[in-house]
PDB file of N, CA and C in Angstrom:
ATOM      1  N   UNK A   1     -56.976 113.953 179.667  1.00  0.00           N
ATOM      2  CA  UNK A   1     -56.160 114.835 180.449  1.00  0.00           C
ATOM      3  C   UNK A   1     -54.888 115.169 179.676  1.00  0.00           C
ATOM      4  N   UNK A   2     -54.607 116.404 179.885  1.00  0.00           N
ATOM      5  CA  UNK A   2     -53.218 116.920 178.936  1.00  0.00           C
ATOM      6  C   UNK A   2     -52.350 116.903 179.923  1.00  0.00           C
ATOM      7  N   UNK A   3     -51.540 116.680 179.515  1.00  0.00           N
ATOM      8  CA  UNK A   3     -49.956 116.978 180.745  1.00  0.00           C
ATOM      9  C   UNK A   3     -49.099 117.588 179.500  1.00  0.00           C
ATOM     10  N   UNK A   4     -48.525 118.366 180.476  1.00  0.00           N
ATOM     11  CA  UNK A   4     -47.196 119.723 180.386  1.00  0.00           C
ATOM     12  C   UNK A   4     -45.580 118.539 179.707  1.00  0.00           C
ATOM     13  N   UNK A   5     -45.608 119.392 178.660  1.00  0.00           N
ATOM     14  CA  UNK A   5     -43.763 119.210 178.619  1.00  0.00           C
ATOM     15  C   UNK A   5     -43.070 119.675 179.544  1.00  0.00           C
ATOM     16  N   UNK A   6     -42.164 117.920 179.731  1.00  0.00           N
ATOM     17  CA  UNK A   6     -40.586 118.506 180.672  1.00  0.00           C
ATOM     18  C   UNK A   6     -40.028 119.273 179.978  1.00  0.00           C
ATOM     19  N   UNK A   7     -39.337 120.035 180.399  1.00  0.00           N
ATOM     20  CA  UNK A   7     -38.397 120.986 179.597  1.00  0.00           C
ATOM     21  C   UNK A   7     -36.803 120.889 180.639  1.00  0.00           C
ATOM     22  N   UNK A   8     -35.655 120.510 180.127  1.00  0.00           N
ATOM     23  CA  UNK A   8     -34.449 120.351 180.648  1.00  0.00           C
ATOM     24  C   UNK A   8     -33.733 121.613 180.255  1.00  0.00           C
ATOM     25  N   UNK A   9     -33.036 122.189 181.093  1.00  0.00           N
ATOM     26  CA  UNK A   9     -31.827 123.108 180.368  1.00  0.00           C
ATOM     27  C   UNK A   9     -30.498 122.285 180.646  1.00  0.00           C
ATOM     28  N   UNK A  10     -29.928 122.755 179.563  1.00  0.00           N
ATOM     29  CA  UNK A  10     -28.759 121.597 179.536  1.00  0.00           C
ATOM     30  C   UNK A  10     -27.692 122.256 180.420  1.00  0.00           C
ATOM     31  N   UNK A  11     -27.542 123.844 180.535  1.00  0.00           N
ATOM     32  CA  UNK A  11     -26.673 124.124 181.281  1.00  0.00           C
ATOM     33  C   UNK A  11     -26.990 124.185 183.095  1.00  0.00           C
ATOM     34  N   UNK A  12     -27.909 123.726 183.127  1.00  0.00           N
ATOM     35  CA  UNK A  12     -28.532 123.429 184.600  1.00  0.00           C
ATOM     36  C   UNK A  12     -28.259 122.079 185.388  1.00  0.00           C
ATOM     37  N   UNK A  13     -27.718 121.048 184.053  1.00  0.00           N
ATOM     38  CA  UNK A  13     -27.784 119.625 184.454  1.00  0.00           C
ATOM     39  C   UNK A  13     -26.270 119.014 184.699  1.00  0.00           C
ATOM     40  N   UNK A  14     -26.121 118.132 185.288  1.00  0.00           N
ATOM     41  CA  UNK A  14     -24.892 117.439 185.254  1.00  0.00           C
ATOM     42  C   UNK A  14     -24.918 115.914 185.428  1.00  0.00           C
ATOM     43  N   UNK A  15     -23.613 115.173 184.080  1.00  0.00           N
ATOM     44  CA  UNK A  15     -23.619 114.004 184.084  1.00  0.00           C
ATOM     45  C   UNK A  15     -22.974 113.717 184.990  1.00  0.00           C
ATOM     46  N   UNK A  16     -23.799 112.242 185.490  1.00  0.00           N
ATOM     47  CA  UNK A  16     -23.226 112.000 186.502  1.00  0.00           C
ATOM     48  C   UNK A  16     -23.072 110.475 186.731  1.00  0.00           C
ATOM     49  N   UNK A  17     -23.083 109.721 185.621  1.00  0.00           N
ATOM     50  CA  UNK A  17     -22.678 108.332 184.727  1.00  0.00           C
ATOM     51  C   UNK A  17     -23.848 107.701 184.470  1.00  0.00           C
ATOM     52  N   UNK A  18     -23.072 106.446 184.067  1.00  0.00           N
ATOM     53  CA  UNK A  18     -24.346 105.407 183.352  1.00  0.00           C
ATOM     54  C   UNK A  18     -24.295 103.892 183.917  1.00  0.00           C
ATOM     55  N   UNK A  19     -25.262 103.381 184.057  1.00  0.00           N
ATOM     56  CA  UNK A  19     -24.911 102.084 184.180  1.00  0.00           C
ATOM     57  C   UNK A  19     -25.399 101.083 183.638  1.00  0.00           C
ATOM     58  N   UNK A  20     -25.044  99.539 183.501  1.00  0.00           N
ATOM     59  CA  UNK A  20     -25.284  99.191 182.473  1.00  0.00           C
ATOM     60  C   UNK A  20     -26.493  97.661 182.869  1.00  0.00           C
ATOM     61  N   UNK A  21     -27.600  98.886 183.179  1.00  0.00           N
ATOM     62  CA  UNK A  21     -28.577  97.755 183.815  1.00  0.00           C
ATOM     63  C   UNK A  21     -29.630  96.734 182.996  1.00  0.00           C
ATOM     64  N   UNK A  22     -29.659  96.869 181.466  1.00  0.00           N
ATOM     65  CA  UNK A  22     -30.037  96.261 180.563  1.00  0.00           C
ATOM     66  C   UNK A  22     -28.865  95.050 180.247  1.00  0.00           C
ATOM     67  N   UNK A  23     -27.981  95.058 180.595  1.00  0.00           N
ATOM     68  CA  UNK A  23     -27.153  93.554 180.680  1.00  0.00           C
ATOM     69  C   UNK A  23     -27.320  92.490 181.818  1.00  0.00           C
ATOM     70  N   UNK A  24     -27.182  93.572 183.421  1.00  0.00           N
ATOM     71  CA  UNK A  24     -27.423  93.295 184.431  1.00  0.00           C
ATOM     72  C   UNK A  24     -28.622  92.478 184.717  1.00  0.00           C
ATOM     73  N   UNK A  25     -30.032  92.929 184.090  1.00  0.00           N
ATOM     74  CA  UNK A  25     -31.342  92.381 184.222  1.00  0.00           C
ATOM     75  C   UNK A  25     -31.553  91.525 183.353  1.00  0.00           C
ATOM     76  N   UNK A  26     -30.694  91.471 181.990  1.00  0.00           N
ATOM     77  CA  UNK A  26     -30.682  90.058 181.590  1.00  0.00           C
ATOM     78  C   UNK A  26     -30.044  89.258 181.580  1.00  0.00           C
ATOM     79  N   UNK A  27     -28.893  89.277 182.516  1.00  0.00           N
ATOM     80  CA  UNK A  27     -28.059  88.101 182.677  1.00  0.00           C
ATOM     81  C   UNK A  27     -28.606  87.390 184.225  1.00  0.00           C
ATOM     82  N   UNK A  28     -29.683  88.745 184.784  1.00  0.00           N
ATOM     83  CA  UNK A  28     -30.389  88.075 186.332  1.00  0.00           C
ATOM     84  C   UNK A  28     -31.529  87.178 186.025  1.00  0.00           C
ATOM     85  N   UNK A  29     -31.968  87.831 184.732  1.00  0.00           N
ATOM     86  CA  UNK A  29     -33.273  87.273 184.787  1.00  0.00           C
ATOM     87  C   UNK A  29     -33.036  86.047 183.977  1.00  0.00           C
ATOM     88  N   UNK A  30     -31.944  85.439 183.115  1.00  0.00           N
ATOM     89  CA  UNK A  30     -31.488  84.524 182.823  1.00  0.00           C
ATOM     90  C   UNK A  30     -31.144  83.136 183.990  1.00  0.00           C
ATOM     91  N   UNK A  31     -30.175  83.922 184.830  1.00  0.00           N
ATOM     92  CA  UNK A  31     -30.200  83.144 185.911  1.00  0.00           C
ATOM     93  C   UNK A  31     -31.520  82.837 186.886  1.00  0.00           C
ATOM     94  N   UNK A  32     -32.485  83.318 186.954  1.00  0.00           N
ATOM     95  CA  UNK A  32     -33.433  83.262 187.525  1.00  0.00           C
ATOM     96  C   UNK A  32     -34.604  82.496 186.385  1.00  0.00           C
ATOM     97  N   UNK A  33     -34.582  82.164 185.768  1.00  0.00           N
ATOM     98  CA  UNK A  33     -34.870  81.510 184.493  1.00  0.00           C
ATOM     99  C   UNK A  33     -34.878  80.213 185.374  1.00  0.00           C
ATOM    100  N   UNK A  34     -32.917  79.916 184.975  1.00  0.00           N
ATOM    101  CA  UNK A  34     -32.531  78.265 185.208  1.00  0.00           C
ATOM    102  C   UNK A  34     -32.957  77.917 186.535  1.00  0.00           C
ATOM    103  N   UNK A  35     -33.144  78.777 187.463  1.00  0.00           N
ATOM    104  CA  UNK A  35     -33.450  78.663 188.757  1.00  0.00           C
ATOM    105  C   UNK A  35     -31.885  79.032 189.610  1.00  0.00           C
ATOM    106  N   UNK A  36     -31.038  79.485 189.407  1.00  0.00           N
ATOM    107  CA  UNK A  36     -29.821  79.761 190.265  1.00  0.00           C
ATOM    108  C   UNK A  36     -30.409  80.514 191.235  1.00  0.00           C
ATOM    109  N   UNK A  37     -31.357  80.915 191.352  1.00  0.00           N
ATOM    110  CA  UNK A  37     -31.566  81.896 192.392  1.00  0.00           C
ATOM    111  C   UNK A  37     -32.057  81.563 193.780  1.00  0.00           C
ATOM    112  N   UNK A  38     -32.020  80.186 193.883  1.00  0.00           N
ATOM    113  CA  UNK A  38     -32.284  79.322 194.977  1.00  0.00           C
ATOM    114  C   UNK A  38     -30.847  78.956 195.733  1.00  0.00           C
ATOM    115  N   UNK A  39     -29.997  79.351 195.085  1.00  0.00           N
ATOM    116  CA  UNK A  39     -28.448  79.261 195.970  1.00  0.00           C
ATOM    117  C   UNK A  39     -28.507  80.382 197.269  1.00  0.00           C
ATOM    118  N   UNK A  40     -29.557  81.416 197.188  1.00  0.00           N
ATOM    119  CA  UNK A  40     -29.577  82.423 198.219  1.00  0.00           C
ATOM    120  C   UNK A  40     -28.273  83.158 198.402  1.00  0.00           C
ATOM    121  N   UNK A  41     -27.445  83.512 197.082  1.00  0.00           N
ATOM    122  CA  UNK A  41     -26.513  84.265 197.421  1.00  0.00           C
ATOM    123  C   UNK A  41     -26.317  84.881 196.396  1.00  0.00           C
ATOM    124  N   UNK A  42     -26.859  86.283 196.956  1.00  0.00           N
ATOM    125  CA  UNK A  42     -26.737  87.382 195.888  1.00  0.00           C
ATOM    126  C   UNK A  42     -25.742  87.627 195.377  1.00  0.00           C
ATOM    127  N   UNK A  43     -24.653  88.085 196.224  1.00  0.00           N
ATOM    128  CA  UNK A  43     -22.906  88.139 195.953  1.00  0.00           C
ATOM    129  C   UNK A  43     -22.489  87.241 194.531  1.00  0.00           C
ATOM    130  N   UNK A  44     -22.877  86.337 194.685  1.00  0.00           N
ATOM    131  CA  UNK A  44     -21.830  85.041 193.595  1.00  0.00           C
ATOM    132  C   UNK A  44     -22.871  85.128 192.814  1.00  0.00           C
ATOM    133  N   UNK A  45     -24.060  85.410 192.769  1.00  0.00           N
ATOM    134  CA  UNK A  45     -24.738  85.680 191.617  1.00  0.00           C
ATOM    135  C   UNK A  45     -24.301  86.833 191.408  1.00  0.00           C
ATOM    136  N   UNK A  46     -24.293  87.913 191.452  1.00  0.00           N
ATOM    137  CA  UNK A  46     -23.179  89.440 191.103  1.00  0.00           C
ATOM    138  C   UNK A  46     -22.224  89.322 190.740  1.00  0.00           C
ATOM    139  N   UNK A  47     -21.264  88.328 191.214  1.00  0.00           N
ATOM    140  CA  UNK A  47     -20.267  88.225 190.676  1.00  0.00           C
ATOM    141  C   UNK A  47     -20.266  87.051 189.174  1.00  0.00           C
ATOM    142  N   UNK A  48     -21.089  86.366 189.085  1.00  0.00           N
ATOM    143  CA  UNK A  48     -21.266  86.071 187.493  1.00  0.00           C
ATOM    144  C   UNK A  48     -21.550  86.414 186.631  1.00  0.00           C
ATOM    145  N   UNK A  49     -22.326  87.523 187.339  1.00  0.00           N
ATOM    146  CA  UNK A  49     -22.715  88.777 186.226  1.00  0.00           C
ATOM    147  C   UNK A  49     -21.575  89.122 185.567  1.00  0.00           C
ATOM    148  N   UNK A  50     -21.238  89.689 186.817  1.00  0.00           N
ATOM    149  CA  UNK A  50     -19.848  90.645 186.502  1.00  0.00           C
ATOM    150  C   UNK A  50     -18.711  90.032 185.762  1.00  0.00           C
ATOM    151  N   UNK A  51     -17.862  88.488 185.974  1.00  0.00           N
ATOM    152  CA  UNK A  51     -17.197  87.833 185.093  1.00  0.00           C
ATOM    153  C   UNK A  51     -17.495  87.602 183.940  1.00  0.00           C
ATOM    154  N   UNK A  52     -18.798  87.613 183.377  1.00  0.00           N
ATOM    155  CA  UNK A  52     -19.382  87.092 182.250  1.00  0.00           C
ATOM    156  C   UNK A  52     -19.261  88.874 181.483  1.00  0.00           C
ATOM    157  N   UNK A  53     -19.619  89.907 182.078  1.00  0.00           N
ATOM    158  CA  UNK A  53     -19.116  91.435 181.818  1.00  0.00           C
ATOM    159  C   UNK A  53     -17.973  91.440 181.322  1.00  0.00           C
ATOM    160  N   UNK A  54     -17.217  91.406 182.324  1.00  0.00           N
ATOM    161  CA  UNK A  54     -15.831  91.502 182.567  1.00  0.00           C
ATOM    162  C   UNK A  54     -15.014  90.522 183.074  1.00  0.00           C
ATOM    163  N   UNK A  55     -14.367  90.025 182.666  1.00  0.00           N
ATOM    164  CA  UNK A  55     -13.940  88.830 184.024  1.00  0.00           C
ATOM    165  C   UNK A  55     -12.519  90.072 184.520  1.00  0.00           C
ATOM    166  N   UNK A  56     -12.567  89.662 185.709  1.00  0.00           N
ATOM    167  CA  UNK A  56     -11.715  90.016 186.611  1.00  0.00           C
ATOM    168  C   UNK A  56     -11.184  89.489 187.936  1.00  0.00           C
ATOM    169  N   UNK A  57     -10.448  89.462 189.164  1.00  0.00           N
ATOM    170  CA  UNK A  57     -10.553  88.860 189.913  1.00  0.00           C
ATOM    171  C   UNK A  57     -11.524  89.145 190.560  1.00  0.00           C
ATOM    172  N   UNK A  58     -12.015  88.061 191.777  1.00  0.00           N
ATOM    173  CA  UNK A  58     -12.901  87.893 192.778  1.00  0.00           C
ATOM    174  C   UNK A  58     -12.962  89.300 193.408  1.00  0.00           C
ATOM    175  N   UNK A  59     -12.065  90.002 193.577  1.00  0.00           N
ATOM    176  CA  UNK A  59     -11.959  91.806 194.942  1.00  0.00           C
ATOM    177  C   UNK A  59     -12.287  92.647 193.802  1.00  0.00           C
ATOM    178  N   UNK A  60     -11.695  92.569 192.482  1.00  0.00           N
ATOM    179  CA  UNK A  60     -11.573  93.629 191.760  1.00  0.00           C
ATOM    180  C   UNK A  60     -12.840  93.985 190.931  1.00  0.00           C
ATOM    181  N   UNK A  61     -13.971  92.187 191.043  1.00  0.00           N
ATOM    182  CA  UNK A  61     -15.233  92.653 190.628  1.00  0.00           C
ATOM    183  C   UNK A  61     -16.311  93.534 191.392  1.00  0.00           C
ATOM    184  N   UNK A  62     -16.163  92.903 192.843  1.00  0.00           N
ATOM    185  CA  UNK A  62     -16.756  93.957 193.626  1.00  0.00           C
ATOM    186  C   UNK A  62     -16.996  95.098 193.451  1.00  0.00           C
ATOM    187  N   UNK A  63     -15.910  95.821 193.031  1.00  0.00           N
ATOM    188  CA  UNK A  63     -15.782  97.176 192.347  1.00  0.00           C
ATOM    189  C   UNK A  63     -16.353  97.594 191.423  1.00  0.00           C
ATOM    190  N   UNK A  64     -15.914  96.763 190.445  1.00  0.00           N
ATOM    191  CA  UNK A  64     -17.242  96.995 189.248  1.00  0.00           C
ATOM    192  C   UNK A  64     -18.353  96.582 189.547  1.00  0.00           C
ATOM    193  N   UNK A  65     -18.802  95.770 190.447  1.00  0.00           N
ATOM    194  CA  UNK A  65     -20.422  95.652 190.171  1.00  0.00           C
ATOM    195  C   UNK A  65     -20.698  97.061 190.620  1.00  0.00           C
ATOM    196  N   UNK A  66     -20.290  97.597 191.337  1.00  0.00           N
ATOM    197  CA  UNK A  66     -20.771  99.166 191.655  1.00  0.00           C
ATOM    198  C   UNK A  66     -20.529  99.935 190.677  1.00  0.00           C
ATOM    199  N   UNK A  67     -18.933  99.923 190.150  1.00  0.00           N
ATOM    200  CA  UNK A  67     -19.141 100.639 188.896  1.00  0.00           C
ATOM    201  C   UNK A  67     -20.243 100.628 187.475  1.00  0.00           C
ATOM    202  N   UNK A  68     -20.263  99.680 187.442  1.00  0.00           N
ATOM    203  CA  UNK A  68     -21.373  98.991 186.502  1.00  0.00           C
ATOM    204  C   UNK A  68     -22.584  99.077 186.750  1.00  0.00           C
ATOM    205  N   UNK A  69     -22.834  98.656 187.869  1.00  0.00           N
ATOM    206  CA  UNK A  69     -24.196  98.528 188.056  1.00  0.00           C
ATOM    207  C   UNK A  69     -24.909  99.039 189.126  1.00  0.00           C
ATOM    208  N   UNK A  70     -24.216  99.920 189.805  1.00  0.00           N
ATOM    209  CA  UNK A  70     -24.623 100.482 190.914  1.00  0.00           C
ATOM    210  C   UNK A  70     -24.865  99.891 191.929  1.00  0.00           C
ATOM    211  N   UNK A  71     -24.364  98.622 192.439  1.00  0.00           N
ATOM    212  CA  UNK A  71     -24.611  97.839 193.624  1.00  0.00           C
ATOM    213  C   UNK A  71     -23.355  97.096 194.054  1.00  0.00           C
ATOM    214  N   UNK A  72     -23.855  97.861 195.416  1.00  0.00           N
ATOM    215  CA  UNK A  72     -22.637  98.235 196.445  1.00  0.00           C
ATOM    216  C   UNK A  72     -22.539  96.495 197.608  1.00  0.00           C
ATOM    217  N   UNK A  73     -21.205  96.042 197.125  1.00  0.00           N
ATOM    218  CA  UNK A  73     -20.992  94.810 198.220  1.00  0.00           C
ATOM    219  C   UNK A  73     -19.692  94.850 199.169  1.00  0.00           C
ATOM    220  N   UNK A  74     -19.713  95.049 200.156  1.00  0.00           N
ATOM    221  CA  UNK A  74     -18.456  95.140 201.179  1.00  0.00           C
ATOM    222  C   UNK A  74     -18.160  93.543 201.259  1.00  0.00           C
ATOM    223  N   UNK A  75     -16.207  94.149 201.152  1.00  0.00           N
ATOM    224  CA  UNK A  75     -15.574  93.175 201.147  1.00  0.00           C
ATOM    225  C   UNK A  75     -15.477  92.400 201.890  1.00  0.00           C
ATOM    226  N   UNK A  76     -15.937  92.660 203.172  1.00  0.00           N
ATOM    227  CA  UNK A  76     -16.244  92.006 204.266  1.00  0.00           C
ATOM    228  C   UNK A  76     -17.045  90.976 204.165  1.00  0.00           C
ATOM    229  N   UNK A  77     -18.044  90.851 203.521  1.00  0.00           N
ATOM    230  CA  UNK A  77     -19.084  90.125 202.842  1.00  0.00           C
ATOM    231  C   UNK A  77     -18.485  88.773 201.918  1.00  0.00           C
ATOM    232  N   UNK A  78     -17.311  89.773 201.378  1.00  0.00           N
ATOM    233  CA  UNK A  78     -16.977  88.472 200.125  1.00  0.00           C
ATOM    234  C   UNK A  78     -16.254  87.288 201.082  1.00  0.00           C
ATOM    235  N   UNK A  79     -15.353  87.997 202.271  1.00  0.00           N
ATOM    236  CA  UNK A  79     -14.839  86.851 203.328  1.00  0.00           C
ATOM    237  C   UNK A  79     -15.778  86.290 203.560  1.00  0.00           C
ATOM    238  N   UNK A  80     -16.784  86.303 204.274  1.00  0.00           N
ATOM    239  CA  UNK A  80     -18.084  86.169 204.991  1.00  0.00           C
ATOM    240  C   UNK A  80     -18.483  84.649 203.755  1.00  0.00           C
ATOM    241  N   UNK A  81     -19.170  85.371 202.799  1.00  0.00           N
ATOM    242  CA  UNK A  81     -19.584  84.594 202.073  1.00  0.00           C
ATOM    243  C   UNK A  81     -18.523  83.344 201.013  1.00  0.00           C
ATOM    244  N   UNK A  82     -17.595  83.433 200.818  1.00  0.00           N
ATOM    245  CA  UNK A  82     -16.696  83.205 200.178  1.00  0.00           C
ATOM    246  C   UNK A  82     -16.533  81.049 200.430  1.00  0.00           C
ATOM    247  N   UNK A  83     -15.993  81.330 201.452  1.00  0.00           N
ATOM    248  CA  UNK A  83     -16.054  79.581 202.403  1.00  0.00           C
ATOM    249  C   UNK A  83     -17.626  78.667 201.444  1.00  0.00           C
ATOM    250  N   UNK A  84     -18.348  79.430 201.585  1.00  0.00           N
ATOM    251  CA  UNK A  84     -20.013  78.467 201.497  1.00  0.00           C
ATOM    252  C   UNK A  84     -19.993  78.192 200.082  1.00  0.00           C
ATOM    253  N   UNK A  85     -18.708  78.639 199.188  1.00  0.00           N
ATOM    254  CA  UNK A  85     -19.500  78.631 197.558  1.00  0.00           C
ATOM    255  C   UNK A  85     -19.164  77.853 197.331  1.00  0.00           C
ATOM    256  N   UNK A  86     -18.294  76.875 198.056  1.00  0.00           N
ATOM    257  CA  UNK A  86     -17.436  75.647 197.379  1.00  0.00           C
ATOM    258  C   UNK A  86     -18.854  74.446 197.292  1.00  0.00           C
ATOM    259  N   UNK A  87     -19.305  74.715 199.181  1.00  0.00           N
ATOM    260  CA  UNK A  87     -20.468  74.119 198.981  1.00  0.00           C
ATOM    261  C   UNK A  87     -21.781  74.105 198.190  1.00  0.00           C
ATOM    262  N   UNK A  88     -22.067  75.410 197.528  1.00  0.00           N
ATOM    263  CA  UNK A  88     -22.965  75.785 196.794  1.00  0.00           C
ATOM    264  C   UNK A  88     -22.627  75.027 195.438  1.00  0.00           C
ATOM    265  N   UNK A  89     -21.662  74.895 195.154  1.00  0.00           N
ATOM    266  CA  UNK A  89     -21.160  74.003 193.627  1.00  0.00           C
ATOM    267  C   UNK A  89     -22.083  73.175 193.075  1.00  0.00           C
ATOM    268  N   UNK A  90     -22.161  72.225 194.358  1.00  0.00           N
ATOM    269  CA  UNK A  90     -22.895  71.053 193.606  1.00  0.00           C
ATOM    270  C   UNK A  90     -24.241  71.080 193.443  1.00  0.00           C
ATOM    271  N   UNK A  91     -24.909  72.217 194.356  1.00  0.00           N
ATOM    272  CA  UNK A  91     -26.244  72.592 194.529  1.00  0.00           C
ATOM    273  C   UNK A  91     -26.395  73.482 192.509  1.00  0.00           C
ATOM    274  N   UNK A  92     -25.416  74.163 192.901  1.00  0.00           N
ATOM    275  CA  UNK A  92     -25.541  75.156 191.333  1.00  0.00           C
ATOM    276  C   UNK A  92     -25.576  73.947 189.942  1.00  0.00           C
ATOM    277  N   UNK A  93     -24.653  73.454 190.179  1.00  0.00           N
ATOM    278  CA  UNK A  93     -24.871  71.961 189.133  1.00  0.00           C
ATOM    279  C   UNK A  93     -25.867  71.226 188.866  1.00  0.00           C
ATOM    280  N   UNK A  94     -26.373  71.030 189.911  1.00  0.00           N
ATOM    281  CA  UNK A  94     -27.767  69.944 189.905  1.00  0.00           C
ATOM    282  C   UNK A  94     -28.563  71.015 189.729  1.00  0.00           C
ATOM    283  N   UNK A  95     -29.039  71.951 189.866  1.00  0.00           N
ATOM    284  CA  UNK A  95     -30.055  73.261 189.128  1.00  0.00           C
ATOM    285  C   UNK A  95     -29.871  73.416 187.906  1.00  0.00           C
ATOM    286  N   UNK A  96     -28.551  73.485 187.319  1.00  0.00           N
ATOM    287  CA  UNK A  96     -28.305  73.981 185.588  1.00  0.00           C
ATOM    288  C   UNK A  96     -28.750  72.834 185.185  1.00  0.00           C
ATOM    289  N   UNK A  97     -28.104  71.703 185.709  1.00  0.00           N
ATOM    290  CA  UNK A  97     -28.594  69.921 184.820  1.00  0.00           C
ATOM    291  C   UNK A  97     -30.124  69.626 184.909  1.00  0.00           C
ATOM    292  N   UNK A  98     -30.797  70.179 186.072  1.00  0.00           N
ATOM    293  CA  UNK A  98     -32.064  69.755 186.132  1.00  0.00           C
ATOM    294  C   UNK A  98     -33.152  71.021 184.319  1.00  0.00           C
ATOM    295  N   UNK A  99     -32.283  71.892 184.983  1.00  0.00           N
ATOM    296  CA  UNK A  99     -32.869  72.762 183.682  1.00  0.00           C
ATOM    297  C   UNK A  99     -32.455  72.597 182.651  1.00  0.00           C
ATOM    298  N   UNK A 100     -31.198  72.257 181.738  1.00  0.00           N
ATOM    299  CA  UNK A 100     -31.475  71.519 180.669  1.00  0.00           C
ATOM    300  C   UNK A 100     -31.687  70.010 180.170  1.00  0.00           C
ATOM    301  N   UNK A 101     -32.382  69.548 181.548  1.00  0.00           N
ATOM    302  CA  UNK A 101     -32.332  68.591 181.181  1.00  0.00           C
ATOM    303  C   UNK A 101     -34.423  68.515 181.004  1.00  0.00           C
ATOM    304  N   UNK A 102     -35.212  69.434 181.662  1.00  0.00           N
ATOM    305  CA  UNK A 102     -36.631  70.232 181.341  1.00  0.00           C
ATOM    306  C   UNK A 102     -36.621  70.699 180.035  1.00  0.00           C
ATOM    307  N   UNK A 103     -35.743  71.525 179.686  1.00  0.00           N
ATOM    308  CA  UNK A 103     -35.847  72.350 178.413  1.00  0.00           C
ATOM    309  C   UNK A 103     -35.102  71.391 176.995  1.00  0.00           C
ATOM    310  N   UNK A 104     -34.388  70.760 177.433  1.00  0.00           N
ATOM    311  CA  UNK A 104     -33.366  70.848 176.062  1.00  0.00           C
ATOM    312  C   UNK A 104     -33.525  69.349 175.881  1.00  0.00           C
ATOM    313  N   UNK A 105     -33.873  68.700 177.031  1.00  0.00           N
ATOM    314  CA  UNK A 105     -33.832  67.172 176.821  1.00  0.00           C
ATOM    315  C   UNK A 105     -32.486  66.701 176.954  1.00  0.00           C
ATOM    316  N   UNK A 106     -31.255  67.506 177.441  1.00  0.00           N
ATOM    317  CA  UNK A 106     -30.182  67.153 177.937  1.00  0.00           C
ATOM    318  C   UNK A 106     -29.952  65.508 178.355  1.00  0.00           C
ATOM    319  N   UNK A 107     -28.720  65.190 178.564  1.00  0.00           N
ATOM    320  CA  UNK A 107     -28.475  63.946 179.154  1.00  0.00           C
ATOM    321  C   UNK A 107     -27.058  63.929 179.485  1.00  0.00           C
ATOM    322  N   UNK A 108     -26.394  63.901 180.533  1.00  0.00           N
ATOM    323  CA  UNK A 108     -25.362  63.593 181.006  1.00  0.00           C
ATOM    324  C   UNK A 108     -24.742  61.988 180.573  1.00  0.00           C
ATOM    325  N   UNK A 109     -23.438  61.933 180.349  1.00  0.00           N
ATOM    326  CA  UNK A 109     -23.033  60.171 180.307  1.00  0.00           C
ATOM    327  C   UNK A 109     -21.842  60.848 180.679  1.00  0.00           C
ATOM    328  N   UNK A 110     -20.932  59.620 181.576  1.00  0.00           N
ATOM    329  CA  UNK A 110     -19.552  59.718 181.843  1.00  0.00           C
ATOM    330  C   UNK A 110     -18.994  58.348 180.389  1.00  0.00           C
ATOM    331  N   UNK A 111     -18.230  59.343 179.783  1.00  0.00           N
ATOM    332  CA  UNK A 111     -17.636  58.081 179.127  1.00  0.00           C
ATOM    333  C   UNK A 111     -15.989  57.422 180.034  1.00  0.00           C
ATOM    334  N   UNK A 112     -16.162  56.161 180.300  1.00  0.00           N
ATOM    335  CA  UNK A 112     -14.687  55.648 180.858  1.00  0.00           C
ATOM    336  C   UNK A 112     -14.108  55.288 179.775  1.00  0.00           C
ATOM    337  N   UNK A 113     -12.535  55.269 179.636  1.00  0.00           N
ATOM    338  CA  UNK A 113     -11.511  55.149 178.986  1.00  0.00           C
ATOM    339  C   UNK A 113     -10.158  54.283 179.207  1.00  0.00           C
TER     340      UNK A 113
END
């Protein structure tokens, strides 16, 4: 089967930005790798994206993840969600340690002093 050339006219078209979803999908699919994606919170996973992008504050990334990446989070949300991440900490810890400790053969020691 043959198929037809697109043909664009350039004075017909308008830019209308870019975003930068080849960083986005591998810094998700990284995290989804180690397993972070069992914290069930999209937000603070967006927003590590986004610090590791850009660091910025907590309100001002919001912004950019839309600028950046086209995904839209109301601030309302970041209140909302914000309280639970302290608790999520130790959950996010014991996921990164369990994964290099699968892959890399990791080992934690506290040295006392």
């Amino acid at each position: 089967m043959r198929t037809r050339p697109i043909l664009f006219y350039i004075n017909q078209t308008e830019f209308i930005g870019t975003y930068y979803t080849f960083l986005y999908d591998t810094l998700s699919g990284l995290m989804l790798t180690i397993g972070l994606d069992k914290l069930n919170n999209s937000l603070l996973l967006d927003l590590v994206v986004m610090r590791i992008a850009e660091p910025a504050s907590k309100l001002h990334s919001i912004e950019l993840i839309e600028q950046y990446f086209g995904i839209k989070h109301r601030r309302q949300n970041f209140y909302k969600s914000a309280p639970q991440w302290l608790a999520l900490k130790g959950k996010a810890e014991h996921i990164a340690l369990a994964f290099s400790r699968k892959h890399y053969g990791f080992t934690l020691r506290a040295v006392v002093l």
